[in-house]
Each structure stands twice: as C-alpha cells, then as structure tokens.
N, C-alpha and C. Protein backbone atom coordinates (compact mmCIF):
# COMPACT_ATOMS: atom_id res chain seq x y z
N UNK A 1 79.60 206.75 185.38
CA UNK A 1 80.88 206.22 185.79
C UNK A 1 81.83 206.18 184.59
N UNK A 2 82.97 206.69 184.55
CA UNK A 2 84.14 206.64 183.51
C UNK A 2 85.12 206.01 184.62
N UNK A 3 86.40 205.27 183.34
CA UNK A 3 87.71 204.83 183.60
C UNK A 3 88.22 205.09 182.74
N UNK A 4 90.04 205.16 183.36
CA UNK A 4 90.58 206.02 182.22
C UNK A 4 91.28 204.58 181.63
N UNK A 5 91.81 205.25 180.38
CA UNK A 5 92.01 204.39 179.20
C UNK A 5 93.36 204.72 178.97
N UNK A 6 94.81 204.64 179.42
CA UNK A 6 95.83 205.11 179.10
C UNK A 6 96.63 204.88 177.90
N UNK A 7 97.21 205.60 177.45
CA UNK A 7 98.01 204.93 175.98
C UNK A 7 99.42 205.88 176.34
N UNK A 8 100.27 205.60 174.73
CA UNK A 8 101.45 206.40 174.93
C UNK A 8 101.24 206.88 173.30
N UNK A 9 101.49 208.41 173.31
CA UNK A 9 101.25 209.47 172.13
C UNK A 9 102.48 209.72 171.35
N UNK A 10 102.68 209.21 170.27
CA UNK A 10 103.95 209.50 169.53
C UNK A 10 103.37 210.23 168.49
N UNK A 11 104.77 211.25 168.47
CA UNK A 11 104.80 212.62 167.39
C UNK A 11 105.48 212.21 166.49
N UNK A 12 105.56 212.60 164.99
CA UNK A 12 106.60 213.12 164.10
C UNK A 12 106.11 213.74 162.85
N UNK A 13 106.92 214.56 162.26
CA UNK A 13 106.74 215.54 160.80
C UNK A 13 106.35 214.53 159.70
N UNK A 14 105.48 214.52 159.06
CA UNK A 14 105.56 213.72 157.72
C UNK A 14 104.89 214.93 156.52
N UNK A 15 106.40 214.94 156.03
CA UNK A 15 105.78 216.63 154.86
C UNK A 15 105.54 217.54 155.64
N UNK A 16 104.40 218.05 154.59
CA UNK A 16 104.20 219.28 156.23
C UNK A 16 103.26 219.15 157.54
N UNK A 17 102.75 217.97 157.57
CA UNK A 17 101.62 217.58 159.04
C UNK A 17 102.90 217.16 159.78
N UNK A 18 102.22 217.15 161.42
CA UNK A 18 102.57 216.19 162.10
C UNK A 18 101.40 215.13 162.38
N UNK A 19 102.10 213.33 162.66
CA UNK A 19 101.43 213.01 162.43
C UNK A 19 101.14 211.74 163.97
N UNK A 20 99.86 211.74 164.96
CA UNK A 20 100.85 211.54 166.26
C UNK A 20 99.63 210.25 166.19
N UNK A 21 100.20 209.04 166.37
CA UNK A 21 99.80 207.56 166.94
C UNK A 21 99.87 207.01 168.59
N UNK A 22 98.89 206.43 168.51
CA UNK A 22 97.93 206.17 170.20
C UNK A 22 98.79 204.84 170.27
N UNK A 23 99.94 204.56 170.81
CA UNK A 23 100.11 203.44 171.34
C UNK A 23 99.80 202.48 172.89
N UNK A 24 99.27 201.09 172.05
CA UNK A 24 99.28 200.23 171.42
C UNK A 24 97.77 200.38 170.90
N UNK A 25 96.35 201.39 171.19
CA UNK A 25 95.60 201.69 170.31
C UNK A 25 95.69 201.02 168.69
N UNK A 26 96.81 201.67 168.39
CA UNK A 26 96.83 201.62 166.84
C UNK A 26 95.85 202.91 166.30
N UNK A 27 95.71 203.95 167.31
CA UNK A 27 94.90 205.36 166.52
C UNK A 27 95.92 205.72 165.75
N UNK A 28 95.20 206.75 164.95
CA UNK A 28 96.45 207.81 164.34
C UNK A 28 95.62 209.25 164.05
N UNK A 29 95.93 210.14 164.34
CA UNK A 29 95.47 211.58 163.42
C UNK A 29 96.43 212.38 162.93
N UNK A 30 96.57 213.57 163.03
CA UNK A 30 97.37 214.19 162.22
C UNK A 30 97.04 216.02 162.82
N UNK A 31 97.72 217.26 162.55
CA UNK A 31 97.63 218.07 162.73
C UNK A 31 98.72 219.05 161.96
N UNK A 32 98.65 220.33 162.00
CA UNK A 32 99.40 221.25 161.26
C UNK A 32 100.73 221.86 162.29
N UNK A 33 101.09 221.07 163.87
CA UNK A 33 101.46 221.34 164.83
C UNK A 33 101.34 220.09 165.60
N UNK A 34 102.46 220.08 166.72
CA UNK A 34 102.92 218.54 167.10
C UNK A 34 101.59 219.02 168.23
N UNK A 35 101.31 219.94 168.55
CA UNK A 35 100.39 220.25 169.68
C UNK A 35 98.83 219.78 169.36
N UNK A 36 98.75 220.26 168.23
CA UNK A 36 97.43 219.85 167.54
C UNK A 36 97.00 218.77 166.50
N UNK A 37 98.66 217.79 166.64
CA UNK A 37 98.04 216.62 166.25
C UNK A 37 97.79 216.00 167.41
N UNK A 38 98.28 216.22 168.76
CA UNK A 38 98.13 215.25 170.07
C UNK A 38 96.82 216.04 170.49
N UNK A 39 95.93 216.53 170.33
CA UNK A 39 94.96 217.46 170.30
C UNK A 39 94.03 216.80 169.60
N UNK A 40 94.25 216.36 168.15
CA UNK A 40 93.31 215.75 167.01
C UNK A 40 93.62 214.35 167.92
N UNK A 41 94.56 213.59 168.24
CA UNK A 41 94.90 212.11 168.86
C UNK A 41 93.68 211.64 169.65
N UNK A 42 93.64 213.25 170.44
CA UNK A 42 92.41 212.71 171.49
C UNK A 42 91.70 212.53 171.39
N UNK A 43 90.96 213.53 170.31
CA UNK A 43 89.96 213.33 170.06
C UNK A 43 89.44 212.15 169.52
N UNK A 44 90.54 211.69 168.34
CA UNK A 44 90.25 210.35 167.61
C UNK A 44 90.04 209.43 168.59
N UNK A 45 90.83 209.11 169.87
CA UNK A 45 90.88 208.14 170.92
C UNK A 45 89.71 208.27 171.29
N UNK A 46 89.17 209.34 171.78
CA UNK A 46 87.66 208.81 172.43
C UNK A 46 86.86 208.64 171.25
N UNK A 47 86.51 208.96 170.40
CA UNK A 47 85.64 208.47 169.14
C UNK A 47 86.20 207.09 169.12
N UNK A 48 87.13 206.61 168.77
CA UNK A 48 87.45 204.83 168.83
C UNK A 48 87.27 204.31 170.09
N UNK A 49 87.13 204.83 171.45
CA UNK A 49 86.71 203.82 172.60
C UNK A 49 85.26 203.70 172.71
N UNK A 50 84.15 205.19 172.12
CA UNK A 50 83.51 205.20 172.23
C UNK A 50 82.21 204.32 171.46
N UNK A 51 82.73 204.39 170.29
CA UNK A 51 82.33 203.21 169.24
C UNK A 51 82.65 201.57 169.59
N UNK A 52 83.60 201.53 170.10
CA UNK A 52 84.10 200.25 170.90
C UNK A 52 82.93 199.89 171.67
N UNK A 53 83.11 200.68 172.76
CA UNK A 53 81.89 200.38 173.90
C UNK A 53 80.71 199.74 173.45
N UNK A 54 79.91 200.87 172.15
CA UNK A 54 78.89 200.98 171.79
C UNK A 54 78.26 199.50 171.12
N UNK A 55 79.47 198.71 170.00
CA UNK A 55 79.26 197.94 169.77
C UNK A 55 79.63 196.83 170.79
N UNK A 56 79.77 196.78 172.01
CA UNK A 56 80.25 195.91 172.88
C UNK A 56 81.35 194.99 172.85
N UNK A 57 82.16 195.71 172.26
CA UNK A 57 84.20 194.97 172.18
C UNK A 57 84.72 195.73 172.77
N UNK A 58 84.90 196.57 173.98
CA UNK A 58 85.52 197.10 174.37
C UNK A 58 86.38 196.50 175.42
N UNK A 59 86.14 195.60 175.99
CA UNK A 59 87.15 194.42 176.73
C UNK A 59 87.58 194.24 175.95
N UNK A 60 87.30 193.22 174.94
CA UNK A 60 87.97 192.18 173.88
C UNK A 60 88.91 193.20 173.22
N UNK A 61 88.65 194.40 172.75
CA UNK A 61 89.56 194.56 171.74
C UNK A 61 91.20 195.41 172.89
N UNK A 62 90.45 196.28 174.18
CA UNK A 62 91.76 196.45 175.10
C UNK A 62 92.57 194.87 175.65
N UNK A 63 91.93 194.00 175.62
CA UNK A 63 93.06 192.87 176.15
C UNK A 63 93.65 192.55 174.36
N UNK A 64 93.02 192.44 173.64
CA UNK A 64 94.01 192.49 172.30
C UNK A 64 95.38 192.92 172.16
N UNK A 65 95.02 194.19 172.66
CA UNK A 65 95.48 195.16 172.52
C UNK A 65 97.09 195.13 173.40
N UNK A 66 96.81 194.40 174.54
CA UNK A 66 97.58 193.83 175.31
C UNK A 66 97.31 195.02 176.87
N UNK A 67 96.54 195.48 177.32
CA UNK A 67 95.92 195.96 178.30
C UNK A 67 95.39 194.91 179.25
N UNK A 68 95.40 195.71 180.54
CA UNK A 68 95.11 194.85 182.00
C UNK A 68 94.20 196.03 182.70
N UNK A 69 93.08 195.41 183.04
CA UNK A 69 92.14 195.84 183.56
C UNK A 69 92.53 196.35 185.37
N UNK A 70 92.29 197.65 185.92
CA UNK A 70 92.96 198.10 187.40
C UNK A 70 91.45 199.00 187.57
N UNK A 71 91.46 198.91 189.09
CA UNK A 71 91.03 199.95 189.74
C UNK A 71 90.94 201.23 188.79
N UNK A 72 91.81 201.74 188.49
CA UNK A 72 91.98 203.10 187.94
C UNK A 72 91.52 203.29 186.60
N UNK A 73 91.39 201.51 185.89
CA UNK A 73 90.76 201.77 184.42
C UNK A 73 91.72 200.93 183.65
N UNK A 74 91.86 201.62 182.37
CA UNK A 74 92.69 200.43 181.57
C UNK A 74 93.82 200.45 181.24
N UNK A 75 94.93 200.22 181.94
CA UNK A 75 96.33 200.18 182.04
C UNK A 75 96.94 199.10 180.47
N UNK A 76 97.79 200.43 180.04
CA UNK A 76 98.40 200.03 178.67
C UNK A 76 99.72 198.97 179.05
N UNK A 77 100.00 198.23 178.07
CA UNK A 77 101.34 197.76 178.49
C UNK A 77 102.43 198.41 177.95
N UNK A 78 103.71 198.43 178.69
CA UNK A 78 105.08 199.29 178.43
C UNK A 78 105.22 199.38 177.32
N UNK A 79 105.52 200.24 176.87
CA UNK A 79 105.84 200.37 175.41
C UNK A 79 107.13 201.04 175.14
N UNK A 80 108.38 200.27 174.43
CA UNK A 80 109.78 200.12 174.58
C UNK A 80 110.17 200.36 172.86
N UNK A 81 110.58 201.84 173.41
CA UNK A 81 111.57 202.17 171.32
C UNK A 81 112.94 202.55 171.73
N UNK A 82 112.95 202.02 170.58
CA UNK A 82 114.69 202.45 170.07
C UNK A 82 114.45 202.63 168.33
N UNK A 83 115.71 203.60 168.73
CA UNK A 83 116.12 204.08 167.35
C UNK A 83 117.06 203.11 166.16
N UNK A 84 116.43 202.50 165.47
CA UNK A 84 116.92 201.57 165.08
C UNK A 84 117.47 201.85 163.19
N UNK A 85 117.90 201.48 162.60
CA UNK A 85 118.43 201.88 161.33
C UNK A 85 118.39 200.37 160.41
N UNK A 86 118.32 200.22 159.11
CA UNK A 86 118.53 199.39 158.02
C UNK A 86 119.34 199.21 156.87
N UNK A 87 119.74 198.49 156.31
CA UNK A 87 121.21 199.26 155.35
C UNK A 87 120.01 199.17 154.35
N UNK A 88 120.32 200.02 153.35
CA UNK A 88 119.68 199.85 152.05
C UNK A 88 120.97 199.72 150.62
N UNK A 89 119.87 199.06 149.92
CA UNK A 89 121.56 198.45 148.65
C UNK A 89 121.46 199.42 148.02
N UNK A 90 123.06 199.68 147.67
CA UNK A 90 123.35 200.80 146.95
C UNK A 90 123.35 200.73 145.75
C-alpha cells in the first residue's frame, strides 16, 4: 500500500546549477538543468520519506511540517510567494 506525499517544487539558477527545493519538505537537490534538478528533487524526496518511515517519524515530522492527513495521502499546505525586495545601504 502507498500514499502520495504532495509538495510544491521550486526552481532557480545559482552559478551554473539549478537548484530546486521540496516545499514545505525543506528538501533541496540540485542539477545541471531546471529539468534535472526537479528529477534529482525526486529522487531526494523519496530517500527523505523513506528514511522517515523507516525510523518511525513519518506522521510527526509531515504534521510539522504543516500537512493534513486525506484519503489520497498527505496533503501539503498552500504555499503563497511573492516577489519581494530589500533596500540595501549604500
């Protein structure tokens, strides 16, 4: 029996990787291509649920996480960006 584990996958360039984070996870990997860091993402994601399980925090650390348990598995909560800016002193 599996359930799915949903998150939300953010991309961006850092140097020359891209570098794409599992939100609200808190994963991260990296790749040479925005395709194949969300590619490396996954993989990292199931290696971190799977180790989860194994040591038996895998509730505890998805309601941390701020996740709600459904029928369908483990429903992430909304996750809300904006583009936001900072002054820096000149």
């Amino acid at each position: 029996m599996s359930a799915q584990v949903f998150y939300d996958a953010c991309v961006w360039p850092e140097g020359k990787v891209y570098v794409a984070a599992a939100r609200p996870l808190e994963v991260l990997s990296y790749g040479d291509s925005p395709k194949q860091a969300r590619q490396n993402l996954q993989e990292a994601v199931k290696l971190f649920l799977s180790v989860i399980k194994d040591e038996g925090t895998l509730d505890e650390v998805l309601i941390e996480a701020g996740y709600s348990k459904t029928a369908a598995g483990w429903e992430a909560p909304a996750v809300s960006t904006r583009r936001m800016a900072s002054s820096l002193p000149v």
